[in-house]
C-alpha atoms as a PDB file:
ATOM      1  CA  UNK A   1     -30.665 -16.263 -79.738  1.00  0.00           C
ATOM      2  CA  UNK A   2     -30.849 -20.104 -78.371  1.00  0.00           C
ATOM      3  CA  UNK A   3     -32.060 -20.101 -74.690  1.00  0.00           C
ATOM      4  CA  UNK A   4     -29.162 -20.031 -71.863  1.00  0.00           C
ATOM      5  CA  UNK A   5     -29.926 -23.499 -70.476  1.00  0.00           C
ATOM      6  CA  UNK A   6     -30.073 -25.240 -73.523  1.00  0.00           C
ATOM      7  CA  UNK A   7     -26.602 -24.459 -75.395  1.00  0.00           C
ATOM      8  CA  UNK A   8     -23.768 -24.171 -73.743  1.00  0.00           C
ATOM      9  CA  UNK A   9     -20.005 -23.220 -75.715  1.00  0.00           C
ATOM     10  CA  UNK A  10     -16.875 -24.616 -75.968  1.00  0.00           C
ATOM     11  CA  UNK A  11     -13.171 -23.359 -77.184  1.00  0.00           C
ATOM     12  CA  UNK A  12     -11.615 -25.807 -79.899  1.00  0.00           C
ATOM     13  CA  UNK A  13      -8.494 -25.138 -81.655  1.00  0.00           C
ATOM     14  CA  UNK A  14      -9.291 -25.036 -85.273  1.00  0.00           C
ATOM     15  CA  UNK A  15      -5.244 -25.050 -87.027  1.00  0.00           C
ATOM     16  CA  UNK A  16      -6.011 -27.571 -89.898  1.00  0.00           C
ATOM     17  CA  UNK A  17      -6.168 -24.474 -92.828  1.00  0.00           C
ATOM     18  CA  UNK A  18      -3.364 -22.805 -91.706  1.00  0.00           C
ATOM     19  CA  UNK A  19      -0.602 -22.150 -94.005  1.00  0.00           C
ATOM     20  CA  UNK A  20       2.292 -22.255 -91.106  1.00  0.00           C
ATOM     21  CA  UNK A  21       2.167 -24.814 -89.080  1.00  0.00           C
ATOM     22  CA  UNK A  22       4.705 -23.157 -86.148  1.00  0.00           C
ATOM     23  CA  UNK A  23       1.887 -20.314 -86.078  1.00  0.00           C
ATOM     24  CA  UNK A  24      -0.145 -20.313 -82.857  1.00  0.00           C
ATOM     25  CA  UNK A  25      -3.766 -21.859 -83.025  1.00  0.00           C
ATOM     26  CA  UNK A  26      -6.476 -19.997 -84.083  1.00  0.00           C
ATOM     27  CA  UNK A  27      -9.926 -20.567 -81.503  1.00  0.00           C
ATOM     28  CA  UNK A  28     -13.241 -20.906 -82.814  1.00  0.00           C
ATOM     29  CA  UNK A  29     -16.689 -20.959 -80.475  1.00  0.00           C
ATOM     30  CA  UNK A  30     -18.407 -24.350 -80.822  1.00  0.00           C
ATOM     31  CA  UNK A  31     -21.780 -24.408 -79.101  1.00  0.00           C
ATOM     32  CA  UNK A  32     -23.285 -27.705 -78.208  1.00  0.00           C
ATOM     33  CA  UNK A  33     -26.585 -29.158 -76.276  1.00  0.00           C
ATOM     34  CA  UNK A  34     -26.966 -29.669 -72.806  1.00  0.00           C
ATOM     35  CA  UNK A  35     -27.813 -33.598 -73.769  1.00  0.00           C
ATOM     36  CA  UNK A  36     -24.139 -33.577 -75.571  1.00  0.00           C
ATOM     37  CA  UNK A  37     -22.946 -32.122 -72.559  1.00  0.00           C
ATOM     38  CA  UNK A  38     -24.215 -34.311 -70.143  1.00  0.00           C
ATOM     39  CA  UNK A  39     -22.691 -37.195 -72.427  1.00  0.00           C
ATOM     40  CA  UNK A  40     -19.559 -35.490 -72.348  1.00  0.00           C
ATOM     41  CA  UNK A  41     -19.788 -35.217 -68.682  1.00  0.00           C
ATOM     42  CA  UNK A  42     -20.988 -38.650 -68.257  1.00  0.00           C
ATOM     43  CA  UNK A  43     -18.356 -40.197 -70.202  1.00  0.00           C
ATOM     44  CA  UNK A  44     -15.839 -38.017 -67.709  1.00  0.00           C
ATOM     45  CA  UNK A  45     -17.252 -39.466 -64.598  1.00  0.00           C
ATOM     46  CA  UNK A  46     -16.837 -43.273 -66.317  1.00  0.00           C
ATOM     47  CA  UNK A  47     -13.248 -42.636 -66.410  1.00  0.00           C
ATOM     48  CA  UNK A  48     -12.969 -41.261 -63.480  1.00  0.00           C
ATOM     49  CA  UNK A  49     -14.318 -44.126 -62.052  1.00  0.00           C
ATOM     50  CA  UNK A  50     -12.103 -46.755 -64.477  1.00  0.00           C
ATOM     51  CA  UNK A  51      -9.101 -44.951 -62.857  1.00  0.00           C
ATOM     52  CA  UNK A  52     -10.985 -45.226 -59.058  1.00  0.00           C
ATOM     53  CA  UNK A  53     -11.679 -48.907 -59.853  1.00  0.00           C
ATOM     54  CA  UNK A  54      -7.945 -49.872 -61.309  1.00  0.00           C
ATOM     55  CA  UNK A  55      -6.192 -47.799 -58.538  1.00  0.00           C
ATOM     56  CA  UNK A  56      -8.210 -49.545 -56.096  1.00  0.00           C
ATOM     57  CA  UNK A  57      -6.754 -53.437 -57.427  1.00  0.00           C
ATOM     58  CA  UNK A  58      -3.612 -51.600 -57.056  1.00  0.00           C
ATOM     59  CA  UNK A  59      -3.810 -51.173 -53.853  1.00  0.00           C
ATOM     60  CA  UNK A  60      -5.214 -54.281 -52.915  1.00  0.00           C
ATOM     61  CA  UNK A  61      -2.675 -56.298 -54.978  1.00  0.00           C
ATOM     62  CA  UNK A  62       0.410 -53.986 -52.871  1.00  0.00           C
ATOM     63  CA  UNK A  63      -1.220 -54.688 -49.662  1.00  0.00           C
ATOM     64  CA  UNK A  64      -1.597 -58.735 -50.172  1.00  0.00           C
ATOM     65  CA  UNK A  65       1.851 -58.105 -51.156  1.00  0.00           C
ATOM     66  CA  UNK A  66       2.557 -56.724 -48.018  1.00  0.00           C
ATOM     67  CA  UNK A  67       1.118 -58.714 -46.203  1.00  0.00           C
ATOM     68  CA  UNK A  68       2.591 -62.307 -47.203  1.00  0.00           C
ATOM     69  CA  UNK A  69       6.388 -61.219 -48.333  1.00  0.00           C
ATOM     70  CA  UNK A  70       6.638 -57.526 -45.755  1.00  0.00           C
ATOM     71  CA  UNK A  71      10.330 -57.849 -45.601  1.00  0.00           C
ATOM     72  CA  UNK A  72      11.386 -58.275 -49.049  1.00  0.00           C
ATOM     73  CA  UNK A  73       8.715 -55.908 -50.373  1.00  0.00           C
ATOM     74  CA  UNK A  74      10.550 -53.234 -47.569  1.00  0.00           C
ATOM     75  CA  UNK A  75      14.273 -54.370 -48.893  1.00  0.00           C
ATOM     76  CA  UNK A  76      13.499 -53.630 -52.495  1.00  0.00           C
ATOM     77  CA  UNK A  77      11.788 -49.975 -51.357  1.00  0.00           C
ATOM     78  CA  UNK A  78      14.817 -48.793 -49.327  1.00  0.00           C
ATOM     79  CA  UNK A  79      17.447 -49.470 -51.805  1.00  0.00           C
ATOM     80  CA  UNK A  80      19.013 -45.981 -52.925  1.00  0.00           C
ATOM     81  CA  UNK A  81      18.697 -45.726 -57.092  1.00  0.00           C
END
C-alpha cells in the first residue's frame, strides 16, 4: 500500500466504453503523485493569477475611462435596457 503523503486520488469520469451514451457516468479512482499534484496545483494558481492580472487592466482601463470622459461613461450606465 503506497505511503499516505506520497499518492493522493482523484475521481474522473471514465464514459468512453459505454454502450448508451444518455447513461450516467461511470467513476473510476485515479491516484497520482504529490509532484503531479503540486503541478496541477501550480498550474491553478497561474490562472488564478492570469485572471488577477487581466481583471486588474480592466479596472485600470474603466477608471482612466472615468476619469477623462465621467459624464458620458455615467450616461451610457444609466440608460434602462
Amino acid at each position: 500500500m503506497p505511503n499516505a503523503t506520497s499518492k493522493l486520488r482523484g475521481i474522473g469520469n471514465v464514459n468512453s466504453n459505454a454502450p448508451n451514451k444518455s447513461a450516467p457516468a461511470q467513476k473510476q479512482q485515479v491516484e497520482f503523485d504529490l509532484d503531479e499534484a503540486n503541478k496541477i496545483a501550480n498550474a491553478i494558481v497561474m490562472q488564478i493569477n492570469l485572471m488577477a492580472g487581466q481583471l486588474f487592466e480592466l479596472h485600470n482601463n474603466l477608471y482612466k475611462l472615468l476619469y477623462y470622459k465621467p459624464r458620458r461613461v455615467y450616461k451610457f450606465l444609466s440608460r434602462e435596457y
